[in-house]
PDB file of N, CA and C in Angstrom:
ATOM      1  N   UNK A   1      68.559 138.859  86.579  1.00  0.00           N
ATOM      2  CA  UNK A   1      67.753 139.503  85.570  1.00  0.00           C
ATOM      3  C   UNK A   1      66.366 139.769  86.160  1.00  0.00           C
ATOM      4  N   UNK A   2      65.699 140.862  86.153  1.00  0.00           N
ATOM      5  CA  UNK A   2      64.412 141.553  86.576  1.00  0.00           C
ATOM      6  C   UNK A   2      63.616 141.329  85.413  1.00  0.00           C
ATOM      7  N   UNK A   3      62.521 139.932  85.726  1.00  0.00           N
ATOM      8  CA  UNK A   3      61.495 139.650  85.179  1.00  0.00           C
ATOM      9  C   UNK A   3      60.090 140.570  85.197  1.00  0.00           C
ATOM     10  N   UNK A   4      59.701 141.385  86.313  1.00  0.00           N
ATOM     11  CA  UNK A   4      58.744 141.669  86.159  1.00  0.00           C
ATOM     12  C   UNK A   4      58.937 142.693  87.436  1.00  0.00           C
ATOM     13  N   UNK A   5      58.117 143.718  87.316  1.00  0.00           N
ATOM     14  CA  UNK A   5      57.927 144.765  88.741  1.00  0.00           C
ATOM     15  C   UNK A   5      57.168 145.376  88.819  1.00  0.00           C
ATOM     16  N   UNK A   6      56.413 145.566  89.714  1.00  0.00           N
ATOM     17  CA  UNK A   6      54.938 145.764  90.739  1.00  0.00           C
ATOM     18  C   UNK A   6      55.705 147.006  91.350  1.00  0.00           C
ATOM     19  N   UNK A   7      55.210 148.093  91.509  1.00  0.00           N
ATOM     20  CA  UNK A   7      55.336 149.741  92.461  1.00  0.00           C
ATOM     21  C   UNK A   7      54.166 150.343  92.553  1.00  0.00           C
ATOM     22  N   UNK A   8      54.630 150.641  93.832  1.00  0.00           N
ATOM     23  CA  UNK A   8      53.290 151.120  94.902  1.00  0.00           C
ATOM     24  C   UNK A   8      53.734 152.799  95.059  1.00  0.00           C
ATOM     25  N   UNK A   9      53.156 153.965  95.142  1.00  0.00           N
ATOM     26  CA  UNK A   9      53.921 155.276  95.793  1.00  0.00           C
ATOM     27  C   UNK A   9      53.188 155.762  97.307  1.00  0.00           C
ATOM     28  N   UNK A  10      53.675 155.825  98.019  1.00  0.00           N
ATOM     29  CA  UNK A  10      52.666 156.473  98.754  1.00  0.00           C
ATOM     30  C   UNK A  10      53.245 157.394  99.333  1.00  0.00           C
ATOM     31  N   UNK A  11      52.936 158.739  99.881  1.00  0.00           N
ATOM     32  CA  UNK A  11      53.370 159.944 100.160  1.00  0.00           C
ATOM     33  C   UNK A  11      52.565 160.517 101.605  1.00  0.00           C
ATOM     34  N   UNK A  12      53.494 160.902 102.404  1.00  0.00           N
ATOM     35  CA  UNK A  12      53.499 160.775 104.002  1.00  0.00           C
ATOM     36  C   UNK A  12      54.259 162.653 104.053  1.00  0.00           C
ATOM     37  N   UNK A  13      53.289 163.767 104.391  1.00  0.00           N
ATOM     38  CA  UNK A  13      53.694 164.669 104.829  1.00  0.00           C
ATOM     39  C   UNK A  13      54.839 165.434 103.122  1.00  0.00           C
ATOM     40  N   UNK A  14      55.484 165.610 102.772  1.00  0.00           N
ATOM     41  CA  UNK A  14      56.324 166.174 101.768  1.00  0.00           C
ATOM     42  C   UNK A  14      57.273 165.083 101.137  1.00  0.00           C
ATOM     43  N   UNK A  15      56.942 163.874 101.862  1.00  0.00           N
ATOM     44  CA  UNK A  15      58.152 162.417 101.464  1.00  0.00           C
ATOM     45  C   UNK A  15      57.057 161.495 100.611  1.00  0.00           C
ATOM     46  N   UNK A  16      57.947 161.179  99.458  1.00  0.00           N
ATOM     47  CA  UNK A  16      57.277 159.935  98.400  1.00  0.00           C
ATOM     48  C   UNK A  16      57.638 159.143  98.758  1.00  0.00           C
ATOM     49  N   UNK A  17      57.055 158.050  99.412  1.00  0.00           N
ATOM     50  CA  UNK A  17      57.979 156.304  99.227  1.00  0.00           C
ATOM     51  C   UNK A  17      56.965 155.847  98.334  1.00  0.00           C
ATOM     52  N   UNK A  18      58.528 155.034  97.203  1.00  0.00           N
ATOM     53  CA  UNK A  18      58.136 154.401  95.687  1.00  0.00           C
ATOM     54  C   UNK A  18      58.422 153.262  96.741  1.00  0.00           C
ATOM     55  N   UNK A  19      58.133 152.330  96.256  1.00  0.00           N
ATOM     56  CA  UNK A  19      58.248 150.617  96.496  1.00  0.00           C
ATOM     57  C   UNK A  19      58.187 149.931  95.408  1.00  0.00           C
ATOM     58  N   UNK A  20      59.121 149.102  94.930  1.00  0.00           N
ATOM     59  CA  UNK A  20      59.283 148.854  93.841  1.00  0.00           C
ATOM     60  C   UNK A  20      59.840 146.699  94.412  1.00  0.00           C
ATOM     61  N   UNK A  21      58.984 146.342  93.238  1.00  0.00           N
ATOM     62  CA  UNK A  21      58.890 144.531  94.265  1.00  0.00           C
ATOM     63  C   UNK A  21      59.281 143.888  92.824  1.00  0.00           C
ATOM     64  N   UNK A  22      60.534 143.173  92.814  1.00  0.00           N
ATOM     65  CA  UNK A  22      61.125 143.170  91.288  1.00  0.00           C
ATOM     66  C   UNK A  22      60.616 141.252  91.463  1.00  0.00           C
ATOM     67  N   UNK A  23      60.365 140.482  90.362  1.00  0.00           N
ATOM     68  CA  UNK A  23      60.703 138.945  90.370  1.00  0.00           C
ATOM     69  C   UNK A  23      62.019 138.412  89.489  1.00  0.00           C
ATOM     70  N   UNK A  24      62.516 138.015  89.940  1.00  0.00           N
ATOM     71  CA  UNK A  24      64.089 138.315  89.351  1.00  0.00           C
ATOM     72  C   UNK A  24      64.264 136.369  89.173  1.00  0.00           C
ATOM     73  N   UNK A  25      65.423 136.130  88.501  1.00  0.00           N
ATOM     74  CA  UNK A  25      65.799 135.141  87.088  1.00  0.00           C
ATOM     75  C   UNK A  25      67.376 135.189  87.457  1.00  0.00           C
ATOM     76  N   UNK A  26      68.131 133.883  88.224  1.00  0.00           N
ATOM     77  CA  UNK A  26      69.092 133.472  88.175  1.00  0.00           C
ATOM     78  C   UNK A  26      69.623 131.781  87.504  1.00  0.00           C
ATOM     79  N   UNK A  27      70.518 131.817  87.145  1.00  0.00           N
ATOM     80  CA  UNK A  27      70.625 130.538  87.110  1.00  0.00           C
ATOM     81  C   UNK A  27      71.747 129.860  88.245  1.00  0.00           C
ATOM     82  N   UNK A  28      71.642 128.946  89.187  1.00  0.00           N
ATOM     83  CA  UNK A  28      72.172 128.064  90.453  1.00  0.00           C
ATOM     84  C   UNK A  28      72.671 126.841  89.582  1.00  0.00           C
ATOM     85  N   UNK A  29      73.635 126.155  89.738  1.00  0.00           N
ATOM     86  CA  UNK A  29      74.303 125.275  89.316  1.00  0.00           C
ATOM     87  C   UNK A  29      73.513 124.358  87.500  1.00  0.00           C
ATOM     88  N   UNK A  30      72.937 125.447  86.904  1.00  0.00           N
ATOM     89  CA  UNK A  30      72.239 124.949  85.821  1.00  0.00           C
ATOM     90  C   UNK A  30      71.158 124.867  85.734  1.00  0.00           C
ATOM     91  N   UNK A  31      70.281 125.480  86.950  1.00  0.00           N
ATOM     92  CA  UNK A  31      69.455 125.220  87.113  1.00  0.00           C
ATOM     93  C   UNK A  31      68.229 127.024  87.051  1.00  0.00           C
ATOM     94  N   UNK A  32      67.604 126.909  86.575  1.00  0.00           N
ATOM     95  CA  UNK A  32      66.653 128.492  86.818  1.00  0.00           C
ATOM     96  C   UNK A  32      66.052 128.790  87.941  1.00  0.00           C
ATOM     97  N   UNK A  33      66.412 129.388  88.989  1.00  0.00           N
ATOM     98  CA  UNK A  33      65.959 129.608  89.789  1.00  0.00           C
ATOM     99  C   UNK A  33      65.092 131.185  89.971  1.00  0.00           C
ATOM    100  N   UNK A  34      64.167 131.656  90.868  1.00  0.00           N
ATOM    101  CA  UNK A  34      63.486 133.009  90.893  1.00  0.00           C
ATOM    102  C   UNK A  34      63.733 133.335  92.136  1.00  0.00           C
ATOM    103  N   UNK A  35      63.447 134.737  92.197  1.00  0.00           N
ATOM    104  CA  UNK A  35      63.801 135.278  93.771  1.00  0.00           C
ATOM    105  C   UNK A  35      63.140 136.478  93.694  1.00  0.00           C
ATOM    106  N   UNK A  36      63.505 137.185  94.636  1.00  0.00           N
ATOM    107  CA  UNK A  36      62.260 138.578  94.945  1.00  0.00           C
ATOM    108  C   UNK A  36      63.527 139.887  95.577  1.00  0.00           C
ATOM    109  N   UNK A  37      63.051 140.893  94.956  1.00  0.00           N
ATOM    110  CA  UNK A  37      64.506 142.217  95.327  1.00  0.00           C
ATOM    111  C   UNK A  37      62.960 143.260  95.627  1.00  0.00           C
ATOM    112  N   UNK A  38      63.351 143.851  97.053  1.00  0.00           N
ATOM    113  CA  UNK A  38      62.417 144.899  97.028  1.00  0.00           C
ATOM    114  C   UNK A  38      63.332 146.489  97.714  1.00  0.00           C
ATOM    115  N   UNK A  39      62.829 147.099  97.179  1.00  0.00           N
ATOM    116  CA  UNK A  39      63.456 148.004  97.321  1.00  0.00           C
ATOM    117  C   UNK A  39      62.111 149.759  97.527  1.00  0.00           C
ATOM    118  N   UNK A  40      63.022 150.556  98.228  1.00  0.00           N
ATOM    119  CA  UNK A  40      62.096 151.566  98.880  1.00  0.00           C
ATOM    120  C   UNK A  40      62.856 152.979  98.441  1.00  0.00           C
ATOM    121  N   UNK A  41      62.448 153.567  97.922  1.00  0.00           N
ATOM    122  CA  UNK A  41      63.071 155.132  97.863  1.00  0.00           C
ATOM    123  C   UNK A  41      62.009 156.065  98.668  1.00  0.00           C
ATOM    124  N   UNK A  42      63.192 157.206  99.479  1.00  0.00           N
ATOM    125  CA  UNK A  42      62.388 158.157  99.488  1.00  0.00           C
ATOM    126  C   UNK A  42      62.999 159.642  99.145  1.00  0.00           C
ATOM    127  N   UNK A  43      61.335 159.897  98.879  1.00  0.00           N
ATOM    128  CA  UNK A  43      61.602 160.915  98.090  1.00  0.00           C
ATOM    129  C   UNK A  43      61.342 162.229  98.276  1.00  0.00           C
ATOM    130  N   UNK A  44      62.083 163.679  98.539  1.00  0.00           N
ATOM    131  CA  UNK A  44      61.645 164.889  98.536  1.00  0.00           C
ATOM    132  C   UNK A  44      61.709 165.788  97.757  1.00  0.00           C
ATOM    133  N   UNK A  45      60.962 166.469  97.513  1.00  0.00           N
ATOM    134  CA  UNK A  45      61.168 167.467  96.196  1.00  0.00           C
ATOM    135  C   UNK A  45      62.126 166.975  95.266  1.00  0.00           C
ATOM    136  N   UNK A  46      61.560 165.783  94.438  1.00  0.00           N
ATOM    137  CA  UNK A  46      62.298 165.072  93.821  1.00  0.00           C
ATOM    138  C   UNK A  46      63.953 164.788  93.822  1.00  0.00           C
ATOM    139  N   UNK A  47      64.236 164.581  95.240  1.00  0.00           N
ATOM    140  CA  UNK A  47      65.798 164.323  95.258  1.00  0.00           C
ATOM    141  C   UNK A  47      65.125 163.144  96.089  1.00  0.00           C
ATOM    142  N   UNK A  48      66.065 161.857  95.877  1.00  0.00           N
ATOM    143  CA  UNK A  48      66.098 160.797  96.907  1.00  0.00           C
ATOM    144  C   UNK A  48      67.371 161.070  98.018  1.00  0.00           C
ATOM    145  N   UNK A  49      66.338 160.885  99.153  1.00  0.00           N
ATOM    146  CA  UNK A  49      67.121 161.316 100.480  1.00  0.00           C
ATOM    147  C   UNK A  49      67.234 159.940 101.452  1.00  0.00           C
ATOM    148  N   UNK A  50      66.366 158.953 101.214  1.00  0.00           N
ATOM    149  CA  UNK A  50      66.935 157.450 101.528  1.00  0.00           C
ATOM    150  C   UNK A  50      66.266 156.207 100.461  1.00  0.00           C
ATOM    151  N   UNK A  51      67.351 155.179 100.937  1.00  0.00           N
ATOM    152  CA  UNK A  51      66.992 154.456  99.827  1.00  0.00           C
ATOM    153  C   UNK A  51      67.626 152.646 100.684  1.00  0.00           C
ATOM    154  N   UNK A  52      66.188 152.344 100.910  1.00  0.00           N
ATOM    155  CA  UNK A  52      66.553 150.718 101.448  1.00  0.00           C
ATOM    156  C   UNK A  52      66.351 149.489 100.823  1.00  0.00           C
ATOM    157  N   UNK A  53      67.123 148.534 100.831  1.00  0.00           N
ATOM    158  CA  UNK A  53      66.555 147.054  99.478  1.00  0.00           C
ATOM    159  C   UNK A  53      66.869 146.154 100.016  1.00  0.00           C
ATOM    160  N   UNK A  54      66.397 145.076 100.144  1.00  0.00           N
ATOM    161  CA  UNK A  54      66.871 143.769 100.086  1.00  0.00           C
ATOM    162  C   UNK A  54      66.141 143.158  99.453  1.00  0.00           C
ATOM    163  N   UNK A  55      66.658 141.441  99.460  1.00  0.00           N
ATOM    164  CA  UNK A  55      65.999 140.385  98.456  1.00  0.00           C
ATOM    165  C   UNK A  55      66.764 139.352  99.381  1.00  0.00           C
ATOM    166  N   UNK A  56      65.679 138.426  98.382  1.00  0.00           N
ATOM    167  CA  UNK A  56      66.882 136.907  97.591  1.00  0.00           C
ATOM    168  C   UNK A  56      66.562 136.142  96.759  1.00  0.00           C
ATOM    169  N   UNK A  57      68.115 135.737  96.355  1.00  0.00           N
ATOM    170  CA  UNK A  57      67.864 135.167  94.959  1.00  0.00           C
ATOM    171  C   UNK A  57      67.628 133.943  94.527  1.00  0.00           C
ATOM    172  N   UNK A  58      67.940 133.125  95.372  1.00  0.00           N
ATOM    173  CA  UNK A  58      67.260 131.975  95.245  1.00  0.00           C
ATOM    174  C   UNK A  58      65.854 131.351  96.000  1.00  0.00           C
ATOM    175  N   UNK A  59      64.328 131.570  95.375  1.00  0.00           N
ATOM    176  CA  UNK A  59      63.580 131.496  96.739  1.00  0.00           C
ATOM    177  C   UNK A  59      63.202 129.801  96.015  1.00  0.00           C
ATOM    178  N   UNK A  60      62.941 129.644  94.733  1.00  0.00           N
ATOM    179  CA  UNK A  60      62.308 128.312  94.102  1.00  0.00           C
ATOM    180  C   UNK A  60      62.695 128.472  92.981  1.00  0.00           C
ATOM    181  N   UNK A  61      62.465 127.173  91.943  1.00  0.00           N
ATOM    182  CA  UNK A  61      62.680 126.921  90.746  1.00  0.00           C
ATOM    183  C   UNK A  61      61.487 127.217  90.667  1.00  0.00           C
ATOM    184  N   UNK A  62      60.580 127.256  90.882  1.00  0.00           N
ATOM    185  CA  UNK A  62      59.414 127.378  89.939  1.00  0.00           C
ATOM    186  C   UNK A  62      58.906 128.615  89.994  1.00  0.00           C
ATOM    187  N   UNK A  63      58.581 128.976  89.154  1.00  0.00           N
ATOM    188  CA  UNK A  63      58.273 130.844  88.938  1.00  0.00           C
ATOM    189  C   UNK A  63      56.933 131.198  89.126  1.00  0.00           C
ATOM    190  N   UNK A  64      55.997 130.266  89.499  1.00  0.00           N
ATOM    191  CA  UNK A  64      54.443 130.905  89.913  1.00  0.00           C
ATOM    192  C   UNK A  64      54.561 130.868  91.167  1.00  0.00           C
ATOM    193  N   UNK A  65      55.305 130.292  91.908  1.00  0.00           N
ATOM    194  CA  UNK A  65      55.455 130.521  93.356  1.00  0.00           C
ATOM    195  C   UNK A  65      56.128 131.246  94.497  1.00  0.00           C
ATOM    196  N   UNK A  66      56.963 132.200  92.752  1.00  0.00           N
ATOM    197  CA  UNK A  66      57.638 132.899  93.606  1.00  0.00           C
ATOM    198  C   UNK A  66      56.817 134.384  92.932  1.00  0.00           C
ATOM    199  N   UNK A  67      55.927 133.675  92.020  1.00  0.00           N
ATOM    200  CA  UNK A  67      55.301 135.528  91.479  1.00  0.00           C
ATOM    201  C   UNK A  67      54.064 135.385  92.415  1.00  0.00           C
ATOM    202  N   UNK A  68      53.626 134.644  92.669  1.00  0.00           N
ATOM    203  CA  UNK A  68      52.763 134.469  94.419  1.00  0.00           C
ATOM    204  C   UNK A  68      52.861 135.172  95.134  1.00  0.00           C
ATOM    205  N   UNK A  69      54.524 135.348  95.661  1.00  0.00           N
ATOM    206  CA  UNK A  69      54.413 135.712  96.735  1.00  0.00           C
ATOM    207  C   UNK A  69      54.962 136.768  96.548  1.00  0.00           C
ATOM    208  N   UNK A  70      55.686 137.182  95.249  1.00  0.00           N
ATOM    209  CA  UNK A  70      55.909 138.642  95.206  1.00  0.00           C
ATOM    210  C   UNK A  70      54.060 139.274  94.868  1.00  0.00           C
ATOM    211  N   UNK A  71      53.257 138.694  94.784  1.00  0.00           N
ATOM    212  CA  UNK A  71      51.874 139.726  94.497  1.00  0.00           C
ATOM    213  C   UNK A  71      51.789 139.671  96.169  1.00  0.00           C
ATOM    214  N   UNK A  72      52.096 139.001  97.195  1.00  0.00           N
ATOM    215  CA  UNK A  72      51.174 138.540  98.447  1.00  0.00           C
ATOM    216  C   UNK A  72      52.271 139.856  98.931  1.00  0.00           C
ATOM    217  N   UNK A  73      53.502 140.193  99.032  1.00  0.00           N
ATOM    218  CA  UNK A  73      54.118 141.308  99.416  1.00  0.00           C
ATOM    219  C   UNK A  73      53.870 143.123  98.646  1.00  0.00           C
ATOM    220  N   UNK A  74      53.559 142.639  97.357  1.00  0.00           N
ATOM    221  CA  UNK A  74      53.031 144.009  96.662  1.00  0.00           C
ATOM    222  C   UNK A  74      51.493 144.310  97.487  1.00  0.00           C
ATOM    223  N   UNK A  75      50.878 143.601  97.469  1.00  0.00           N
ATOM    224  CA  UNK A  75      48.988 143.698  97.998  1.00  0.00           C
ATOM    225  C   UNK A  75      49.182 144.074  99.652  1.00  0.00           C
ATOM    226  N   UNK A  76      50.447 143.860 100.198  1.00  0.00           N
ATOM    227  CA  UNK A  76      50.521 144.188 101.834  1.00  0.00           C
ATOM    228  C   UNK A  76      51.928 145.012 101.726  1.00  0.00           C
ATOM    229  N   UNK A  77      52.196 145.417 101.319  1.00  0.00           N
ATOM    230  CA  UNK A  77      53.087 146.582 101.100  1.00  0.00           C
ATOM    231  C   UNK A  77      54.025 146.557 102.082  1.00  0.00           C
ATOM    232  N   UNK A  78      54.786 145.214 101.904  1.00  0.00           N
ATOM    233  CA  UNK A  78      55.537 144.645 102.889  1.00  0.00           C
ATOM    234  C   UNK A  78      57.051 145.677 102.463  1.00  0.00           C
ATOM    235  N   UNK A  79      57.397 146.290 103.679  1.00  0.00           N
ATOM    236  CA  UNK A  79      58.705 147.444 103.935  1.00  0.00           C
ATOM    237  C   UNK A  79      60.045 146.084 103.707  1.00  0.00           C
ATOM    238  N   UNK A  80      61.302 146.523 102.596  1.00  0.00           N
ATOM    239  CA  UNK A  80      62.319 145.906 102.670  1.00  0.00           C
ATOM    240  C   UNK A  80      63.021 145.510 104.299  1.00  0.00           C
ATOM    241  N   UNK A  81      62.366 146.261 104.702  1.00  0.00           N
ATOM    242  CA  UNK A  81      62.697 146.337 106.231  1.00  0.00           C
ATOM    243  C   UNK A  81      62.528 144.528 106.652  1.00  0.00           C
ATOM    244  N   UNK A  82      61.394 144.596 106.307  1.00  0.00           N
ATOM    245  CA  UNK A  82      60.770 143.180 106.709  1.00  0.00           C
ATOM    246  C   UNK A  82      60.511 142.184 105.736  1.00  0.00           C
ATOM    247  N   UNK A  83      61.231 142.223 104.816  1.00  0.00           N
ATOM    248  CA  UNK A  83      61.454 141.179 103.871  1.00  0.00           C
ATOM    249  C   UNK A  83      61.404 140.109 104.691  1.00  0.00           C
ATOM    250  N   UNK A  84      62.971 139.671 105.082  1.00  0.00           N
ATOM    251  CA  UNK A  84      62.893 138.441 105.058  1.00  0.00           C
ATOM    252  C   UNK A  84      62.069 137.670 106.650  1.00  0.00           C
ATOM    253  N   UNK A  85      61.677 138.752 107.469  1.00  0.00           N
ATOM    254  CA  UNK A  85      60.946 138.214 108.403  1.00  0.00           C
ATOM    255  C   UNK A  85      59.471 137.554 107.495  1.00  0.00           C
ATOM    256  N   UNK A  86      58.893 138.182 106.454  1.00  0.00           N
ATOM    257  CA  UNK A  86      57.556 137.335 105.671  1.00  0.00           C
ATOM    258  C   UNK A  86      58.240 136.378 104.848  1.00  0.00           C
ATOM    259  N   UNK A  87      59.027 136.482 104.540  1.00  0.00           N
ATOM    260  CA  UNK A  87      59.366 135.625 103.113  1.00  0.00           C
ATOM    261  C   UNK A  87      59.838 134.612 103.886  1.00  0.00           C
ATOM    262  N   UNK A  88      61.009 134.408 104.956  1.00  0.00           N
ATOM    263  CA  UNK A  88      61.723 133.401 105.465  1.00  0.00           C
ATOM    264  C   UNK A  88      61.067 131.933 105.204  1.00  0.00           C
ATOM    265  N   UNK A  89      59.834 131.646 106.187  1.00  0.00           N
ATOM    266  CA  UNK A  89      59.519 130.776 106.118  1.00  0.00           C
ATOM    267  C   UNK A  89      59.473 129.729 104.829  1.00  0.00           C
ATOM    268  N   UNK A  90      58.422 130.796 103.659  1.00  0.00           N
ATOM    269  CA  UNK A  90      58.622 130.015 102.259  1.00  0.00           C
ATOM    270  C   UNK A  90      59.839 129.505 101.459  1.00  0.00           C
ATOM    271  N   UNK A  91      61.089 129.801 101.674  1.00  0.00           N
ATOM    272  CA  UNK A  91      62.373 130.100 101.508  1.00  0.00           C
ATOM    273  C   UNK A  91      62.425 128.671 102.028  1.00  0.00           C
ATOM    274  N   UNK A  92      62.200 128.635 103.499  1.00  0.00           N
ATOM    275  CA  UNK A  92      62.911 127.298 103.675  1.00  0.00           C
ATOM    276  C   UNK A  92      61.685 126.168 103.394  1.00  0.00           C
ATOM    277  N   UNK A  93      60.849 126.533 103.196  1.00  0.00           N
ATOM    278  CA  UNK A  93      59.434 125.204 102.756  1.00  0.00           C
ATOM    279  C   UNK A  93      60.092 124.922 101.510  1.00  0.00           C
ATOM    280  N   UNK A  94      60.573 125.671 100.343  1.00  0.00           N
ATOM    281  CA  UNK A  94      60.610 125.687  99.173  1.00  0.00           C
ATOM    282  C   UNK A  94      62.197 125.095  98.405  1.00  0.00           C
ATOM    283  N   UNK A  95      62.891 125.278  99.497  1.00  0.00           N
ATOM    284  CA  UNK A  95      64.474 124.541  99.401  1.00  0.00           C
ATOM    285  C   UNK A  95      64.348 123.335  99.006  1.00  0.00           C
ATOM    286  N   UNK A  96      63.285 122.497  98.897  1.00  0.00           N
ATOM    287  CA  UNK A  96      63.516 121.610  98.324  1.00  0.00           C
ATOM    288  C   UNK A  96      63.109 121.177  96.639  1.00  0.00           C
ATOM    289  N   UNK A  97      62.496 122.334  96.128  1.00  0.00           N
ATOM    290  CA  UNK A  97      62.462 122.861  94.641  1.00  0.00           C
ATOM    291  C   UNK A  97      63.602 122.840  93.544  1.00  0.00           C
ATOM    292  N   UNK A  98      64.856 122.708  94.492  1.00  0.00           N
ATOM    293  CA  UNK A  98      65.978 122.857  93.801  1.00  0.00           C
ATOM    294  C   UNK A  98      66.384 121.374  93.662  1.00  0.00           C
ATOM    295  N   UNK A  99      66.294 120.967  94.569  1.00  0.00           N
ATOM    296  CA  UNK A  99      66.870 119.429  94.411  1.00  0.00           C
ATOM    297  C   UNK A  99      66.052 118.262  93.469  1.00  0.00           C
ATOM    298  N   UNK A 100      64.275 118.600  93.652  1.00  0.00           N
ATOM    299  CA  UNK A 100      63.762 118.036  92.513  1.00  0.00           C
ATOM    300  C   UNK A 100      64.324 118.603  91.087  1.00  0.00           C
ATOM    301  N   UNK A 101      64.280 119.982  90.784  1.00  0.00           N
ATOM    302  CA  UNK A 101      65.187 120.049  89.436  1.00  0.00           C
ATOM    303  C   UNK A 101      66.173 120.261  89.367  1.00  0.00           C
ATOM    304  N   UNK A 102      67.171 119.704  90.122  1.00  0.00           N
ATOM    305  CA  UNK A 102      68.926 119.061  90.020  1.00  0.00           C
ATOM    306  C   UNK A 102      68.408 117.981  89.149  1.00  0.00           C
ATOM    307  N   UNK A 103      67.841 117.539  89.689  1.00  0.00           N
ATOM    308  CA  UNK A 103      67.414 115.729  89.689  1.00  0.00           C
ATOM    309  C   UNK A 103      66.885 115.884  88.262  1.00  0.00           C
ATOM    310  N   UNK A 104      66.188 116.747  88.224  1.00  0.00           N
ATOM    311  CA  UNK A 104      65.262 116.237  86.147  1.00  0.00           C
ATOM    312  C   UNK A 104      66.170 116.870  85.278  1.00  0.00           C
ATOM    313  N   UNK A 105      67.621 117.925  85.576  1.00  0.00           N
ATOM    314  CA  UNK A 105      68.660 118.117  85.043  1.00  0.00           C
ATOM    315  C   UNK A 105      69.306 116.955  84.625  1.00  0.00           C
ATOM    316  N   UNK A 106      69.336 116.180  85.806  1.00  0.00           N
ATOM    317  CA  UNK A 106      70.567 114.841  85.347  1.00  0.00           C
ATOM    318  C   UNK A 106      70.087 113.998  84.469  1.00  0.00           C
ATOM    319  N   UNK A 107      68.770 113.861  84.650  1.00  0.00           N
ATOM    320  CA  UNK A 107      67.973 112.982  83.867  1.00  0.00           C
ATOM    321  C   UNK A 107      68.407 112.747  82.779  1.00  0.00           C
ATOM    322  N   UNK A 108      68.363 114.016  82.498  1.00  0.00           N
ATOM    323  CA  UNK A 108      68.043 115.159  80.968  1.00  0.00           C
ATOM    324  C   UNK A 108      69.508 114.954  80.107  1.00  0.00           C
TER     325      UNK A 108
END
């Protein structure tokens, strides 16, 4: 589910690239997790003539840290291209977000 989305346009010679940086809402074994989908159109005389995306969907349970870093990729107009070369790192700092709320699941 697409919580929220940030788009940038910028236009290079007769081509629009939209950039569009979604914060997206899964649930992982019961648990709410957030993730980041970015995606690039381009555009000519209003026909899209390419169109690139990636994401992922599980980056943290906690949702200010993953709308962080979707603003820190909207403000540097980071290309789907290179998603996960910026994001990687936080991805794996943040793997352990899930296991503290496994844990206050069971509690519960």
């Amino acid at each position: 589910m697409v919580l929220e989305k940030l788009i940038i346009t910028r236009s290079i010679d007769d081509i629009e690239m939209k950039y569009t940086y979604s914060l997206t809402k899964e649930s992982l074994n019961n648990v709410q997790a957030y993730g980041i989908k970015v995606e690039r159109l381009d555009i000519k005389y209003g026909t899209i003539i390419n169109r690139v995306e990636d994401g992922v969907k599980y980056i943290s349970t906690q949702r200010h840290k993953v709308k962080g870093l979707l603003n820190l990729l909207y403000k540097n107009e980071v290309s789907p291209i290179h998603l996960i070369d910026i994001i990687g790192e936080y991805v794996d700092k943040w793997v352990g977000d899930f296991e503290e709320s496994k844990k206050m699941v069971n509690i519960l």
